[in-house]
Structures are given as C-alpha cells and as structure tokens.
Protein backbone atom coordinates (compact mmCIF):
# COMPACT_ATOMS: atom_id res chain seq x y z
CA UNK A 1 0.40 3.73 -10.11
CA UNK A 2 3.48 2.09 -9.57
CA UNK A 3 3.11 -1.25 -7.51
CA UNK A 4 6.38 -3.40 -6.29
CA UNK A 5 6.70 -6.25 -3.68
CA UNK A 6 8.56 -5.52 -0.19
CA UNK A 7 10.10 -8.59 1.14
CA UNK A 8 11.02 -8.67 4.75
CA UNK A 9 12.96 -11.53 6.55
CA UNK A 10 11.12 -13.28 9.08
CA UNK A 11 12.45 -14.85 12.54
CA UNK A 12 13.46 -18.48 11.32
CA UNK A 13 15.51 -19.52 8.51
CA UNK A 14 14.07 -19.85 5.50
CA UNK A 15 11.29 -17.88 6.18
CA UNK A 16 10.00 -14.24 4.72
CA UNK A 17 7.01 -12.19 3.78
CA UNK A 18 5.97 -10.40 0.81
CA UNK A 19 3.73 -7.47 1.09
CA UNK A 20 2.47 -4.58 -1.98
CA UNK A 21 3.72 -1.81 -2.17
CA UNK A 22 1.32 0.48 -4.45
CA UNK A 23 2.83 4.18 -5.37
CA UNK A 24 0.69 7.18 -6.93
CA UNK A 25 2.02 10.25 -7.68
CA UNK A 26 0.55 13.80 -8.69
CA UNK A 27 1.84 16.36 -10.85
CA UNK A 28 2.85 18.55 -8.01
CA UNK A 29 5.58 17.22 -6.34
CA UNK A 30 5.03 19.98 -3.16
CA UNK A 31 1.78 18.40 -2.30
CA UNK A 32 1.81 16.77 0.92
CA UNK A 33 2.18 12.76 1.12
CA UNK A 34 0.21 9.99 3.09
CA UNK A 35 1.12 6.76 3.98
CA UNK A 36 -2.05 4.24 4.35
CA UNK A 37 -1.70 0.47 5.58
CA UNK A 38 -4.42 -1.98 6.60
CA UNK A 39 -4.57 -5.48 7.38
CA UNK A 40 -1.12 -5.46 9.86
CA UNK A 41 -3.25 -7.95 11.68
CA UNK A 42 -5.62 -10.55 10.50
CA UNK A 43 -9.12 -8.53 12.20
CA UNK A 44 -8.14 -5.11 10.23
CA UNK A 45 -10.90 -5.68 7.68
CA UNK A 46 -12.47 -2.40 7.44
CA UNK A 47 -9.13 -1.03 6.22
CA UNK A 48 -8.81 -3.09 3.82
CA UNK A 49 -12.16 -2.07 2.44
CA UNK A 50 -10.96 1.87 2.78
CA UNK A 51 -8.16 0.88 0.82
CA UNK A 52 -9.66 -1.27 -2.05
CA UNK A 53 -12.20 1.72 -2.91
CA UNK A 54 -9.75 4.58 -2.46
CA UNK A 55 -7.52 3.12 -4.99
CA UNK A 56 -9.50 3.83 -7.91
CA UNK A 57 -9.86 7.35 -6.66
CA UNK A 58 -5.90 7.74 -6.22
CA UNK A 59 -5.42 6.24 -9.74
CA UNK A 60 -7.94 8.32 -11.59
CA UNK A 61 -6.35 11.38 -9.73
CA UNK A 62 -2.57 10.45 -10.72
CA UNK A 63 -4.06 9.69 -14.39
C-alpha cells in the first residue's frame, strides 16, 4: 500500500484541502483497476465504513 496526500486549492486565498490518497497494487499489472471514494460529502458514512473494512482485504491481497 502506498498512501500520499492530494492537496487541492480551494476558492479563497490561503485556503486548501488535503485528502489520502491510498494505492494497492497486484502482481498482475493487466488486471483491471477501481477507483473507490467515500465521504465527498459530510452524510456519506456508509462508504466510509465500505472503505475502512475493504482495506485490510486490498492490503492482504497486494501482500
């Protein structure tokens, strides 16, 4: 697992937001590739649940 910070510039000076960005890999690099997101809006709990137990499962996979 690779994990880095994305920083995007918000709409007033000064101001900018930091998200996670967390990267697993396989060994076969033709296997297909999904992007997964949750919590885009403060009420998106239930993805963020998805997310926090599939991560384990992605890492022991990559591993």
């Amino acid at each position: 697992m690779q994990k880095t910070i994305e920083r995007i510039a918000g709409d007033s000076e000064g101001v900018a937001y930091e998200f996670p960005v967390f990267r697993f890999e396989g060994t076969d690099k033709a296997a297909p590739s999904a992007y997964v997101q949750a919590a885009l809006h403060a009420g998106e709990l239930p993805g963020v649940v998805a997310i926090d137990a599939l991560m384990p499962m992605l890492a022991k996979a990559e591993a």
